[in-house]
Protein backbone atom coordinates (compact mmCIF):
# COMPACT_ATOMS: atom_id res chain seq x y z
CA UNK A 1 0.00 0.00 0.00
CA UNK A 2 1.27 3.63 -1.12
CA UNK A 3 1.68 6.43 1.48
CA UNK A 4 1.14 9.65 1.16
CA UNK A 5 4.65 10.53 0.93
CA UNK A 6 5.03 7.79 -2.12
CA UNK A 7 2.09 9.75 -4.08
CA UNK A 8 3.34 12.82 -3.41
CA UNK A 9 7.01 11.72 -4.81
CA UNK A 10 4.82 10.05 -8.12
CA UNK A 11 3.11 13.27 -8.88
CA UNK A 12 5.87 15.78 -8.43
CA UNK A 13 8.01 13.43 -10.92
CA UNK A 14 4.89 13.30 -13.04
CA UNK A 15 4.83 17.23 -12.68
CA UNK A 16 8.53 17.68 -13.44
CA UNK A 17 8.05 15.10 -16.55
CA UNK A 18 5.24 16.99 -17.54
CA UNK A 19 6.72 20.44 -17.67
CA UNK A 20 10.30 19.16 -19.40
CA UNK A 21 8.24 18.30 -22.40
CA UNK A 22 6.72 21.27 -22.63
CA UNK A 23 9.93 22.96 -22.36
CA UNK A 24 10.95 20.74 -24.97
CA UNK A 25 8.31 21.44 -27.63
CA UNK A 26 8.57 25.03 -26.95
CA UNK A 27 11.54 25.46 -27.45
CA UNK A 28 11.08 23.18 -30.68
CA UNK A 29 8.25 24.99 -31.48
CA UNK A 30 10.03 28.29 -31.06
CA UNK A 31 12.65 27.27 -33.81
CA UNK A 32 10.36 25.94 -36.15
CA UNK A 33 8.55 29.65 -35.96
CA UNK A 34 11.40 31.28 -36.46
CA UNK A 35 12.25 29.28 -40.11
CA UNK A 36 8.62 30.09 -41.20
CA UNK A 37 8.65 33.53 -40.48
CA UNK A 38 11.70 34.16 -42.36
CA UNK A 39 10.27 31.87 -45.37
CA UNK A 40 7.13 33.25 -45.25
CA UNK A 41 7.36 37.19 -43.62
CA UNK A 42 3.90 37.60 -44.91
CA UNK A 43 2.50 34.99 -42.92
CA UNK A 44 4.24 36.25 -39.69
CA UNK A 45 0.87 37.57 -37.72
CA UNK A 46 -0.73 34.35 -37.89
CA UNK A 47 3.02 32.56 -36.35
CA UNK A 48 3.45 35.03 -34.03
CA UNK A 49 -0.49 34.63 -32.72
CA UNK A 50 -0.26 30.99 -32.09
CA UNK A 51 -0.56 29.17 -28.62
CA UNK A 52 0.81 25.75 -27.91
CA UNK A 53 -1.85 23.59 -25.90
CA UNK A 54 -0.27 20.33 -24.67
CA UNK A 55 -2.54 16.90 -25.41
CA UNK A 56 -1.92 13.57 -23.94
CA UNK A 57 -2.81 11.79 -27.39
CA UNK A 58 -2.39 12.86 -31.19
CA UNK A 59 -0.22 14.62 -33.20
CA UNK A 60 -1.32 18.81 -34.51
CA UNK A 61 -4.25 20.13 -34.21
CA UNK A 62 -5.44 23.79 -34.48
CA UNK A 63 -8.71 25.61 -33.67
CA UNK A 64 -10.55 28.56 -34.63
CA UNK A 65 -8.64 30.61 -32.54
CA UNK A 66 -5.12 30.00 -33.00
CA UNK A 67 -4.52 27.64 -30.54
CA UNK A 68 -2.21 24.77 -31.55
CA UNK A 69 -2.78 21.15 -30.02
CA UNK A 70 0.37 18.77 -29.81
CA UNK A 71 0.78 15.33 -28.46
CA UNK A 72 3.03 12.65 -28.20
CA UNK A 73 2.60 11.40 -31.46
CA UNK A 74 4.74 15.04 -33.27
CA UNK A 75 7.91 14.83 -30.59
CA UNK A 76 8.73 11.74 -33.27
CA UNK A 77 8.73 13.40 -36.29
CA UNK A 78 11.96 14.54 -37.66
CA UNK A 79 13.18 18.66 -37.94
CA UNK A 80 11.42 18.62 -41.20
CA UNK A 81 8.43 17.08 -40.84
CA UNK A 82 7.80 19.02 -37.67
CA UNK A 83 8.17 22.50 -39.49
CA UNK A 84 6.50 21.30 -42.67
CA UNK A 85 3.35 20.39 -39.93
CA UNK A 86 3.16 23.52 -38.55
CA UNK A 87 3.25 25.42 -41.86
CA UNK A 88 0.33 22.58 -42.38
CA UNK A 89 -1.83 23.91 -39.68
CA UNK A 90 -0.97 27.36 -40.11
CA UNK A 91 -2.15 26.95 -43.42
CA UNK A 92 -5.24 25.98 -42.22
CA UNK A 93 -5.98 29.41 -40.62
CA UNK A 94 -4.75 31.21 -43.67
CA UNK A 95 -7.48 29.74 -46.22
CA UNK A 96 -9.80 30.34 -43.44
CA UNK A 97 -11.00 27.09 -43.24
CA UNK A 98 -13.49 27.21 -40.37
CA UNK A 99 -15.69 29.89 -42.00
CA UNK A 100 -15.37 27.92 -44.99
CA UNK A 101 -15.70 24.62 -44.40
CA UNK A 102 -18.05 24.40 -41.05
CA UNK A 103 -21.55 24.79 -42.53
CA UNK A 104 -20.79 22.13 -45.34
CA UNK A 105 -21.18 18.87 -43.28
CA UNK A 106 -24.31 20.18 -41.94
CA UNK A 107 -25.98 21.12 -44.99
CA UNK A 108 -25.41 17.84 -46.55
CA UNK A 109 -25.56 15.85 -43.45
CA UNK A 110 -22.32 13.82 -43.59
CA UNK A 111 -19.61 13.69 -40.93
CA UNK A 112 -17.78 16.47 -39.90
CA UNK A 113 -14.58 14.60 -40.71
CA UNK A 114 -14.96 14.81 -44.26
CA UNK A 115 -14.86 18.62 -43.85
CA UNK A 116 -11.27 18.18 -42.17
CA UNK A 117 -10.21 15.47 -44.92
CA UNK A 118 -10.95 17.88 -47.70
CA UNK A 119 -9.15 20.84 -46.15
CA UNK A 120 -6.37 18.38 -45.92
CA UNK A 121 -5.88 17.69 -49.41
CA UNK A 122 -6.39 20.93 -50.60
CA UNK A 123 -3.42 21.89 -48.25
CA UNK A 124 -0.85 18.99 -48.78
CA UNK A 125 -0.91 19.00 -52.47
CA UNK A 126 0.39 22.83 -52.43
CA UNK A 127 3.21 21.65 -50.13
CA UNK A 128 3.91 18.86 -52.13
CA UNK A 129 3.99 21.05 -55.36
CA UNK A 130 6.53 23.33 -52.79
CA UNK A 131 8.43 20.66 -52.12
CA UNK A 132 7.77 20.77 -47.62
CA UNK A 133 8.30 18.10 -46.37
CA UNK A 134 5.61 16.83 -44.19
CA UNK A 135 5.00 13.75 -42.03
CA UNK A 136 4.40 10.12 -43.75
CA UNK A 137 1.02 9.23 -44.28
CA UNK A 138 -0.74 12.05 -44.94
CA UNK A 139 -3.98 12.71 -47.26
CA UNK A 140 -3.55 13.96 -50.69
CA UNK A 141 -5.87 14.19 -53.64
CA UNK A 142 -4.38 10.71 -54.97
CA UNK A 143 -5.53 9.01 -51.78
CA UNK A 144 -9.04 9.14 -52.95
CA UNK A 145 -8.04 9.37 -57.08
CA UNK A 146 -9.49 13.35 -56.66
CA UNK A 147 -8.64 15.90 -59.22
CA UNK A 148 -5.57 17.53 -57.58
CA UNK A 149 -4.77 21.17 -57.20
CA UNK A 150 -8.63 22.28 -56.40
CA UNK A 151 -10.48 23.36 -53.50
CA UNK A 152 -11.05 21.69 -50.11
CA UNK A 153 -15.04 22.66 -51.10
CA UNK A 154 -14.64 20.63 -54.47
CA UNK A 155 -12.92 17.76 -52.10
CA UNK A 156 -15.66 18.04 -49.77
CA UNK A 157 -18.45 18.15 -52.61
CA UNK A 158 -17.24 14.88 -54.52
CA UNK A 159 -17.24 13.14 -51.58
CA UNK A 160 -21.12 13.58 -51.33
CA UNK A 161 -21.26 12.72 -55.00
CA UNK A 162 -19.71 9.44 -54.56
CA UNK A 163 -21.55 8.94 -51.65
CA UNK A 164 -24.43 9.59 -52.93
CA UNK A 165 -23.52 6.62 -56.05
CA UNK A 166 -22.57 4.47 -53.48
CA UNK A 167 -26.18 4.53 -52.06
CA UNK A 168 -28.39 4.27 -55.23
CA UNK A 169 -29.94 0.97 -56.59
CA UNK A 170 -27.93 -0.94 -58.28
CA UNK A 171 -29.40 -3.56 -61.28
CA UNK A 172 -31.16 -6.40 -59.64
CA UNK A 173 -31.07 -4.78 -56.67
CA UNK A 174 -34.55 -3.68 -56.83
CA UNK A 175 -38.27 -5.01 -57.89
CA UNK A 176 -38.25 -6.77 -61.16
CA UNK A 177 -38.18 -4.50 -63.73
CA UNK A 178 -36.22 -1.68 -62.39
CA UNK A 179 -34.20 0.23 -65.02
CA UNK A 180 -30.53 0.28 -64.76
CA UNK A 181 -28.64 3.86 -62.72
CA UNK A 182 -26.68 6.15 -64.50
CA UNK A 183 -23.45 4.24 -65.71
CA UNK A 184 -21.91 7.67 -65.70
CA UNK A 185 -22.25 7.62 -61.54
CA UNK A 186 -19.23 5.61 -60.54
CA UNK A 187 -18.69 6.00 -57.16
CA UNK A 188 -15.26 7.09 -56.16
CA UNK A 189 -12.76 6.01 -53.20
CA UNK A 190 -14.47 7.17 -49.92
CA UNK A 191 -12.44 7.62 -46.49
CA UNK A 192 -12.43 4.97 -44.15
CA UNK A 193 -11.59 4.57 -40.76
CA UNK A 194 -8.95 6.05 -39.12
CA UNK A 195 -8.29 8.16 -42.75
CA UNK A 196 -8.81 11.62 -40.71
CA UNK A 197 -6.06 13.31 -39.56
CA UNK A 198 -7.93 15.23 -36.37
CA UNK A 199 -6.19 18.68 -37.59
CA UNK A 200 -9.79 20.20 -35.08
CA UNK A 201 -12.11 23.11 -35.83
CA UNK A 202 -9.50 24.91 -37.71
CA UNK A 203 -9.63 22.86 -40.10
CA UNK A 204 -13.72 22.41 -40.63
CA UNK A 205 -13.92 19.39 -38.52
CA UNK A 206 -15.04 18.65 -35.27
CA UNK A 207 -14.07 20.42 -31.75
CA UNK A 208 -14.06 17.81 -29.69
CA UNK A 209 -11.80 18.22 -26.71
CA UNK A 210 -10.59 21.42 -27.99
CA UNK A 211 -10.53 24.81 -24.54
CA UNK A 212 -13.67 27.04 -24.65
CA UNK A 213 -14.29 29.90 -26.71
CA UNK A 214 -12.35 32.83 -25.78
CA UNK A 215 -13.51 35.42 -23.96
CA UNK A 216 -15.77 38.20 -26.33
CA UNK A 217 -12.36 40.61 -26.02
CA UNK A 218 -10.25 37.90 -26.80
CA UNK A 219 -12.53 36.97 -30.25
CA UNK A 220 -12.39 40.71 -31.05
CA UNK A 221 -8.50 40.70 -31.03
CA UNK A 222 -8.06 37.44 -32.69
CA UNK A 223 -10.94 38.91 -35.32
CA UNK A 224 -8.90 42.00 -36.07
CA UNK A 225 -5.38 40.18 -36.20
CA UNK A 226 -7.31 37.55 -38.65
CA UNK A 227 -8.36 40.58 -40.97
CA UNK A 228 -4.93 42.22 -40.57
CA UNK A 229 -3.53 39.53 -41.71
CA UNK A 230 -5.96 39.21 -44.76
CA UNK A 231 -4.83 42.77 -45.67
CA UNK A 232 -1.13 41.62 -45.33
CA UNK A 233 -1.65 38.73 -48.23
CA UNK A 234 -3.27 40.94 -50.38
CA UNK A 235 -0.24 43.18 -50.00
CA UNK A 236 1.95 40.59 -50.60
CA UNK A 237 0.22 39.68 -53.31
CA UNK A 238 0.47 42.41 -55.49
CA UNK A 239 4.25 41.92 -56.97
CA UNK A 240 3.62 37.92 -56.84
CA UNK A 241 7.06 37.49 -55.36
CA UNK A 242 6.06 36.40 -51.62
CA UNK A 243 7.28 32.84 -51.29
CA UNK A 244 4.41 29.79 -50.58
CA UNK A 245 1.78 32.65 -51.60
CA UNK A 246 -1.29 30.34 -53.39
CA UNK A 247 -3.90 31.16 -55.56
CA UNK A 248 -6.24 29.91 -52.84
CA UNK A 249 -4.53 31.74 -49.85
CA UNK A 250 -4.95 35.25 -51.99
CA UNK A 251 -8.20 34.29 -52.56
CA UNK A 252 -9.46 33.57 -49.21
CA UNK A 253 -7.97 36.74 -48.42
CA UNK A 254 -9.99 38.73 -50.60
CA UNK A 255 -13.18 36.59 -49.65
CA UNK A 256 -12.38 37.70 -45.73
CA UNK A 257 -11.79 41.17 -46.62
CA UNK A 258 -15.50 41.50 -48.03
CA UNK A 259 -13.58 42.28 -51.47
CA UNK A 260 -16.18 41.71 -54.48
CA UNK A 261 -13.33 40.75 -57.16
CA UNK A 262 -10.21 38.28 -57.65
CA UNK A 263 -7.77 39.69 -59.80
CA UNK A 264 -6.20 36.90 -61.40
CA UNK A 265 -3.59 38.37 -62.04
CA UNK A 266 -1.92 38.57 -58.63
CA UNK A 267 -2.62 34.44 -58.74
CA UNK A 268 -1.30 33.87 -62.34
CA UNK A 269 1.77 36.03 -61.45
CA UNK A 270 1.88 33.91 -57.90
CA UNK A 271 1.98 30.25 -59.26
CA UNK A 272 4.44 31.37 -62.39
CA UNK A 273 6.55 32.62 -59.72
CA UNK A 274 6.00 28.98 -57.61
CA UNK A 275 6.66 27.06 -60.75
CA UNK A 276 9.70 29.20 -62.08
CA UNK A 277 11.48 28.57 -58.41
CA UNK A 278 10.78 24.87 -58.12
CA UNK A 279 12.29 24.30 -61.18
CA UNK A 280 15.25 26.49 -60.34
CA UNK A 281 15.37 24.93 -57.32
CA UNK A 282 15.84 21.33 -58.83
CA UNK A 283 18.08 22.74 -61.16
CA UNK A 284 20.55 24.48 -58.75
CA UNK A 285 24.42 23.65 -59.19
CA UNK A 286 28.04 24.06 -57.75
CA UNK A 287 30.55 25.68 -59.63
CA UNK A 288 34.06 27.39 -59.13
CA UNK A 289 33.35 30.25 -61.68
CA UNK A 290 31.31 31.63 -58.17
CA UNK A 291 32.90 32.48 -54.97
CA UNK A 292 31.20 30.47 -52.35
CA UNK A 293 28.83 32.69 -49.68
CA UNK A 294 31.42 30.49 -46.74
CA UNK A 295 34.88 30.83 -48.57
CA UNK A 296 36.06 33.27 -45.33
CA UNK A 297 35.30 30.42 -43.17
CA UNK A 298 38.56 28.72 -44.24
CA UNK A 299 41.86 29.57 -46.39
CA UNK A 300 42.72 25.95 -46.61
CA UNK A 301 39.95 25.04 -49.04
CA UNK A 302 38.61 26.81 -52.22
CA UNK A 303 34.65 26.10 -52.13
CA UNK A 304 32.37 26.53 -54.66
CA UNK A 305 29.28 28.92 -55.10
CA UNK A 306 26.06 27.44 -56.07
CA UNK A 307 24.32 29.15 -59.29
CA UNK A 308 20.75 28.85 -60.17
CA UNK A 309 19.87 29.09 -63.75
CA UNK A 310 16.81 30.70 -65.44
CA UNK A 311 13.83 28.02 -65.91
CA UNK A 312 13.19 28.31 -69.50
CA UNK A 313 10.06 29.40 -70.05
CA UNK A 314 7.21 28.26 -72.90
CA UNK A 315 3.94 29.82 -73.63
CA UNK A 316 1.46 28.28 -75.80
CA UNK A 317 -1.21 30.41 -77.14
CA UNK A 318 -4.19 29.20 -78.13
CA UNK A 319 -5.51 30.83 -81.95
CA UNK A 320 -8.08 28.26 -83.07
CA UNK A 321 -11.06 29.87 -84.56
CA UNK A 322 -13.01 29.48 -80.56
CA UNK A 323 -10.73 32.13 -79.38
CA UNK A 324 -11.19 36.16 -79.53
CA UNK A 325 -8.43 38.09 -80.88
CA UNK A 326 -8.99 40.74 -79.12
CA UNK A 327 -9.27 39.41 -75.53
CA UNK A 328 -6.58 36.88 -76.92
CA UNK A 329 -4.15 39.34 -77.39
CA UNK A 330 -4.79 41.55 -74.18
CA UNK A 331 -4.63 38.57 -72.26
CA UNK A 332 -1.12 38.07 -73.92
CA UNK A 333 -0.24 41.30 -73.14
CA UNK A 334 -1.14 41.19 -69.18
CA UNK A 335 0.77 38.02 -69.11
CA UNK A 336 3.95 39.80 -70.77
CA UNK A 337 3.24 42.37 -68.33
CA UNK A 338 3.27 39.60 -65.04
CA UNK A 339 6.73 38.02 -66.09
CA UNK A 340 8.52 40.82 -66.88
CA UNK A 341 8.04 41.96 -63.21
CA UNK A 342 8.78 38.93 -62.28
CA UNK A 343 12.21 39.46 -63.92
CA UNK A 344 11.88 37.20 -66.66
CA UNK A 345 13.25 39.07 -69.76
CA UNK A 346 11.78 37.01 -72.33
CA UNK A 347 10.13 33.75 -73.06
CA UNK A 348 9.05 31.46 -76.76
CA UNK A 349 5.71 31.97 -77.92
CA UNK A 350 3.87 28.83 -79.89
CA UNK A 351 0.89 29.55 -81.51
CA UNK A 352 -0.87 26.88 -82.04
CA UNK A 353 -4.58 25.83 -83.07
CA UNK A 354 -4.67 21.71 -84.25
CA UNK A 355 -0.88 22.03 -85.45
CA UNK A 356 1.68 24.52 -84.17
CA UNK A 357 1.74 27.46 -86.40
CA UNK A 358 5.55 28.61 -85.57
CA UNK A 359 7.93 29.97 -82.44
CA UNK A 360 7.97 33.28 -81.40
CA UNK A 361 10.46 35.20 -78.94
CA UNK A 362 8.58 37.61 -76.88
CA UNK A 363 11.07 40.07 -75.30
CA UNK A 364 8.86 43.55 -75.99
CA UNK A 365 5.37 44.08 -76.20
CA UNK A 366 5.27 44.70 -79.50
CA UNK A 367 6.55 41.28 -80.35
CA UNK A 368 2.97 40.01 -79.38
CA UNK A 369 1.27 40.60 -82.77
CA UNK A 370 3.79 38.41 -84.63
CA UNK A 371 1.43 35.58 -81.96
CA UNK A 372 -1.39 36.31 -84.35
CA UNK A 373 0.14 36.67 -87.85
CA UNK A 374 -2.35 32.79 -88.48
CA UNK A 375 -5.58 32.47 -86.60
CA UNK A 376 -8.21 29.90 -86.85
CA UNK A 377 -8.92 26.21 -87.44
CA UNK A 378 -9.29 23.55 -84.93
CA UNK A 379 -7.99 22.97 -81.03
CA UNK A 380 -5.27 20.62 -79.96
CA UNK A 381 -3.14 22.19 -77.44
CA UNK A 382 -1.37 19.29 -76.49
CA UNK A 383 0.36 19.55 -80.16
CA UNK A 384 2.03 23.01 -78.68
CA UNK A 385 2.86 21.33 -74.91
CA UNK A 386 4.76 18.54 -76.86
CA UNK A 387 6.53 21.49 -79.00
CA UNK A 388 6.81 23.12 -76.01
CA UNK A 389 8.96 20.53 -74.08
CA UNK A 390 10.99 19.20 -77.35
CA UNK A 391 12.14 22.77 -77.37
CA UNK A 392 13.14 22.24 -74.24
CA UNK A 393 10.96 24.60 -72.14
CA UNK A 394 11.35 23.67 -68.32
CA UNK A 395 8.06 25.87 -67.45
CA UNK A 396 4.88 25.94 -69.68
CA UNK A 397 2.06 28.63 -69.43
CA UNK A 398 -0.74 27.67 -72.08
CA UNK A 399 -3.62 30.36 -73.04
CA UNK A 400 -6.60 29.13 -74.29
CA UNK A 401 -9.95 28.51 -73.84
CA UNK A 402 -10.01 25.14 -72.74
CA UNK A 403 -12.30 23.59 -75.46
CA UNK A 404 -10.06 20.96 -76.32
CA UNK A 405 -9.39 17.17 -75.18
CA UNK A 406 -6.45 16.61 -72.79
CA UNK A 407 -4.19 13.80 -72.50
CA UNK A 408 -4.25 11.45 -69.31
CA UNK A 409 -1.16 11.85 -67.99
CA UNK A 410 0.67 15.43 -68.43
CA UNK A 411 4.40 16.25 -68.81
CA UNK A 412 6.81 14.15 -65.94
CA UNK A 413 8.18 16.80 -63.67
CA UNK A 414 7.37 19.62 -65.79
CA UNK A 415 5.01 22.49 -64.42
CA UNK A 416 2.16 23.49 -66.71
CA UNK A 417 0.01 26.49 -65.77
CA UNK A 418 -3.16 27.17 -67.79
CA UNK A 419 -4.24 30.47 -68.19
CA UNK A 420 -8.37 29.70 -68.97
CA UNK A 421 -9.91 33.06 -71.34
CA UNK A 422 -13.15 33.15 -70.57
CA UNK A 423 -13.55 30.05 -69.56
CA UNK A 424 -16.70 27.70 -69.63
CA UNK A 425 -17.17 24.45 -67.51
CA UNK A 426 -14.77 22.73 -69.48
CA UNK A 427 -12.52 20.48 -66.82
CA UNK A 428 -9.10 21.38 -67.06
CA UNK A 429 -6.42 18.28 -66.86
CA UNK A 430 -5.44 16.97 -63.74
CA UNK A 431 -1.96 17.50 -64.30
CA UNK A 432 -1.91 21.34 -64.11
CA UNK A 433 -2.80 24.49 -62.38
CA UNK A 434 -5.71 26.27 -63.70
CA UNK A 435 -5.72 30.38 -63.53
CA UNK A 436 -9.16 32.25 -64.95
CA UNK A 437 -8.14 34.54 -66.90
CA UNK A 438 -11.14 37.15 -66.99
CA UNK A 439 -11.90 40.82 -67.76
CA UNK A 440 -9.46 41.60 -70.04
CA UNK A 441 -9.55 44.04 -73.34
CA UNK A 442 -12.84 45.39 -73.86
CA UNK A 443 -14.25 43.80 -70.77
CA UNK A 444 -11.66 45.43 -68.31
């Protein structure tokens, strides 16, 4: 039998246990801060606003009001993974997934978790494309065979749909004579159990064992530092050069702001500006011709500098007979406009309609109308993508329409960014990033 003495000695080394780990994932969590606000200065509000709440189970979670949960389960994860899951939760608060996401379940009566799922994917497969490393095992678009690259909403909405197969008749299932269901309906890959990831209300799922609500004083501050926060993405946003910036961050932004427009061009110039760096990225070197940033550090050794070469850059342009000159060619000329503040002096033009029609070198603006010197015919943009890599291109931008059939699988390792004019509800492939491109020449 215990005495009192022996319980007190079990709870104050309890106590002390206790409070070592949470001096250990501070001071983790502290670091890991500290490389995200210097990565991403434009999400520094949202770092600096965050408060660590210790769980006994799980991994991250974060709330509605910036409170981040951490068990156990994250102490294993490596330096990496640890910072890419915090940028993973942050992210969370940045597309302003509560507001988003937390009438959705509701409305179509499903479980909350597939609120949290969806937010998920539309997260990881940004970091992926960003190359953060994150945790094994987490959700992407692939896990369920989703289109990739979309929103957690269009996550969240095709899970109903395949739900919703899943629970119609099938033939023979019924009374004699039944007819047969819609062969188009195939029911997709639906979570199971133990899929969700528990990332809390922050994310559009559930709050179960998250602290009460703040205090009305303490929502007000966290409201304002929310919407100051929206202004500072949209500030960022303007020059596209802010690092990890998203189309769908900028656009949440804007939505929280009470903003009635999304000018695409801050998002076309943002994921050019993504692709153009991960393929620099992949491409950096070593070489001697460049004095290396460390060469004081020693006089014994002659290191090299690293150099990072110019992605070269392809635009096809779309100039089948569907397509407007007009808005064609200011379209053309806003793009010109986006890359040349992005400091990319020039780039090959390949008009194309259902052959390629010839290569153009854009450096000025008045290059552009040599784009259009042949118009009409039919659509096959994949024709210019193919020309587009044999050349050698290591980023392609395509302009068009999108009325035209896309290949299954898209270019290995190569980024592909459409720019859609005017768009209809023609599905873009699931290989690229899709930008509307709207309001432009006599519609500005």
């Amino acid at each position: 039998m215990p005495t009192s003495d022996d319980i007190d000695r079990w709870i104050d080394t309890a106590t002390k246990h206790l409070a070592e780990e949470d001096v250990a994932f501070q001071q983790r969590f502290d670091l890991a801060r500290m490389v995200l606000e210097r990565k991403y200065r434009w999400a520094k509000r949202t770092l600096r606003n965050l408060q660590p709440v210790r769980r006994e189970t799980g991994t991250m979670a974060v709330d509605r009001w910036l409170r981040l949960y951490h068990g156990p389960e994250a102490d294993a994860w490596s330096d990496k993974e640890f910072v890419g899951a915090l940028w993973h939760e942050v992210n969370h608060l940045l597309r302003h997934h509560p507001d988003r996401l937390e009438t959705l379940p509701r409305k179509y009566h499903t479980d909350p978790m597939l609120a949290n799922i969806a937010a998920d994917m539309e997260i990881n497969d940004d970091l992926l494309t960003q190359q953060v490393t994150l945790p094994e095992g987490l959700i992407y678009s692939t896990t369920y065979e989703h289109t990739p690259n979309v929103s957690a909403e269009e996550h969240f909405l095709k899970f109903v749909e395949d739900m919703e197969a899943q629970e119609e008749p099938q033939p023979g299932d019924g009374e004699a004579g039944d007819g047969p269901t819609d062969p188009t309906k195939k029911p997709g890959k639906q979570p199971q159990s133990g899929d969700n990831p528990g990332c809390g209300s922050g994310s559009g799922g559930p709050d179960d064992d998250e602290l009460p609500t703040p205090s009305a004083e303490d929502q007000a501050r966290l409201d304002r530092a929310a919407r100051q926060q929206a202004e500072d993405v949209v500030e960022a946003s303007k020059d596209g050069q802010a690092a990890g910036l998203t189309g769908g961050i900028i656009k949440a932004a804007i939505e929280r702001l009470g903003r009635s427009e999304h000018d695409w061009r801050r998002t076309f110039a943002t994921e050019v500006r993504n692709a153009m760096e991960q393929r620099a990225d992949e491409a950096e070197e070593y070489t001697f011709r460049r004095r290396s940033r460390r060469a004081g550090m020693t006089k014994e050794f002659i290191l090299p500098g690293s150099y990072r070469p110019v992605p070269q850059l392809g635009v096809v342009v779309d100039v089948s007979g569907s397509m407007d000159k007009v808005k064609l060619t200011a379209a053309m000329r806003e793009v010109h406009g986006i890359l040349e503040r992005l400091a990319i002096p020039s780039f090959t033009a390949y008009p194309t309609n259902q052959d390629v029609l010839g290569s153009v070198t854009v450096s000025t603006a008045s290059d552009i109308r040599r784009v259009f010197e042949n118009t009409g015919g039919g659509t096959d943009m994949q024709q210019g993508i193919a020309h587009s890599l044999s050349r050698g291109d290591e980023v392609i931008i395509v302009l068009t329409d999108c009325e035209c059939r896309w290949d299954t699988n898209g270019p290995d390792g190569i980024p592909v960014i459409i720019g859609g004019i005017n768009r209809r509800r023609d599905t873009p492939p699931r290989w690229a990033r899709l930008v509307d491109v709207e309001k432009v020449g006599g519609d500005a």
